[in-house]
Protein backbone atom coordinates (compact mmCIF):
# COMPACT_ATOMS: atom_id res chain seq x y z
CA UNK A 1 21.07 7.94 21.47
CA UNK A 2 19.16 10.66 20.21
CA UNK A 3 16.18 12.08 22.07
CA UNK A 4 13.57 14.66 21.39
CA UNK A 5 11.18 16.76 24.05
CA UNK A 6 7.74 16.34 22.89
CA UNK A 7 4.50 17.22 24.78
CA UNK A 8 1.78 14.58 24.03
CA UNK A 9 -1.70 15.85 25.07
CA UNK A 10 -4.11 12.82 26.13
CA UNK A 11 -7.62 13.96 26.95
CA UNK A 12 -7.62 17.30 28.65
CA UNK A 13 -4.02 17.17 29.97
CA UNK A 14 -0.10 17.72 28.16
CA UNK A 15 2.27 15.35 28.92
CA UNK A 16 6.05 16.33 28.58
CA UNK A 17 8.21 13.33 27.65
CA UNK A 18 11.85 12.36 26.33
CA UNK A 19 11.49 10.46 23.19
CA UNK A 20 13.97 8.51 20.66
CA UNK A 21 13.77 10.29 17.00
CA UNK A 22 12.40 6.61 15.73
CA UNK A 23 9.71 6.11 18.33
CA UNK A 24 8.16 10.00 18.05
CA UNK A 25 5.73 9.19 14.92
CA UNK A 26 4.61 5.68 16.94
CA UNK A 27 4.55 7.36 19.90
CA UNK A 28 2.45 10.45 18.30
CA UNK A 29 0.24 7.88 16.53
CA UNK A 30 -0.51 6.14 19.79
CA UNK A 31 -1.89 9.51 21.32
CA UNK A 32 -3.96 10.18 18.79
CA UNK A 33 -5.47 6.57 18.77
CA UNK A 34 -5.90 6.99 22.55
CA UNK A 35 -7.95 10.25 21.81
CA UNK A 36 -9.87 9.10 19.20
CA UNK A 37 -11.10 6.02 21.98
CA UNK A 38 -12.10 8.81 24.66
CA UNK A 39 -13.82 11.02 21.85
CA UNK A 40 -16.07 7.90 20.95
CA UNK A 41 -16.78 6.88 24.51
CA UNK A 42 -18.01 10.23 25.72
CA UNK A 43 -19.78 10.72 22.18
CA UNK A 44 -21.55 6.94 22.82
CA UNK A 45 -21.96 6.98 26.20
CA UNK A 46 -22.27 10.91 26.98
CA UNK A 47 -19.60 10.76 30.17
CA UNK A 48 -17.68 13.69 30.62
CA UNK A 49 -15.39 12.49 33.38
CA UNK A 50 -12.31 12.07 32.15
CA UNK A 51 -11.03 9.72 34.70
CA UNK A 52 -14.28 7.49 34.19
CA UNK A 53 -13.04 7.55 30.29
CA UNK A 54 -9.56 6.99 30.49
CA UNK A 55 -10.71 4.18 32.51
CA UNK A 56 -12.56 2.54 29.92
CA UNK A 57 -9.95 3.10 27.38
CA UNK A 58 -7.25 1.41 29.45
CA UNK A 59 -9.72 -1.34 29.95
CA UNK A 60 -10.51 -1.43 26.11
CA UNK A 61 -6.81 -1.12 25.45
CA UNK A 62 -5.75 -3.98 27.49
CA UNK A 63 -8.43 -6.30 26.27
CA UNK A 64 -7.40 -5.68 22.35
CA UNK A 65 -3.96 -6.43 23.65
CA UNK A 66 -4.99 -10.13 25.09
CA UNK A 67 -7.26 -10.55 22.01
CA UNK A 68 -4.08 -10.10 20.24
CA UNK A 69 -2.04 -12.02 22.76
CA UNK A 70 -3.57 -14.90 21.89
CA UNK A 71 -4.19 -14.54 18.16
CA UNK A 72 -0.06 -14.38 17.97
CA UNK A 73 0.42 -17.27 20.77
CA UNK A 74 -2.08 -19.80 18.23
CA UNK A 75 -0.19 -18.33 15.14
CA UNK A 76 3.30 -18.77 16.82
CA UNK A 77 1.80 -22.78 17.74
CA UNK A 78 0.68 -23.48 14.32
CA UNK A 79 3.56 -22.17 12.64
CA UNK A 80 6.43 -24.47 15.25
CA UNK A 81 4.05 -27.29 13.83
CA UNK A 82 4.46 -26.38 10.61
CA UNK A 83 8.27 -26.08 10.75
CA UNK A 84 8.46 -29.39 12.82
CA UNK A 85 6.32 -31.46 10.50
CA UNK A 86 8.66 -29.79 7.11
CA UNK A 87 11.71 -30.75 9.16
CA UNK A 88 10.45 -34.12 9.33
CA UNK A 89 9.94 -34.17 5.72
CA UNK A 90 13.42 -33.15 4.98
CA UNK A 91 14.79 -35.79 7.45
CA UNK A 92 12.73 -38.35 6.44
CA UNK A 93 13.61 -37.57 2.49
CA UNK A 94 17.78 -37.30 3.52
């Protein structure tokens, strides 16, 4: 397993981390999103603390995540009732 030593900087601090080759772009990309959130927070709501804003990111983070939590829990539902009702098709038409 190949790893590579990056340093990721998030807000005002560098983070040193150990990295697989295929995860260093997502990982990267992730940073940047993460900084992009705190620039628009302390643009929009003129904070400066970086603690208050990495607070509202995580919080903003973790509610896209449920959003999307339950967009793929209805999708995953629909489509098991779409496979069960073709199945019964198929058994009914055997």
């Amino acid at each position: 397993m190949d790893t590579l030593a990056i340093r990721l900087k998030i807000g005002a601090r560098e983070y040193p981390m150990r990295v697989k080759l295929e995860d260093e772009a997502k990982i990267r990309h992730a940073g940047k999103l993460i900084n992009e959130k705190l620039r628009k927070y302390k643009e929009e709501f003129g904070l400066d603390d970086n603690q208050d804003l990495l607070a509202m990111v995580a919080f903003d983070c973790m509610v896209e995540s449920l959003e999307t939590n339950a967009v793929n829990a209805e999708d995953s539902e629909h489509i098991k009732s779409t496979i069960s009702h073709i199945n019964s098709m198929l058994s009914k038409s055997l």
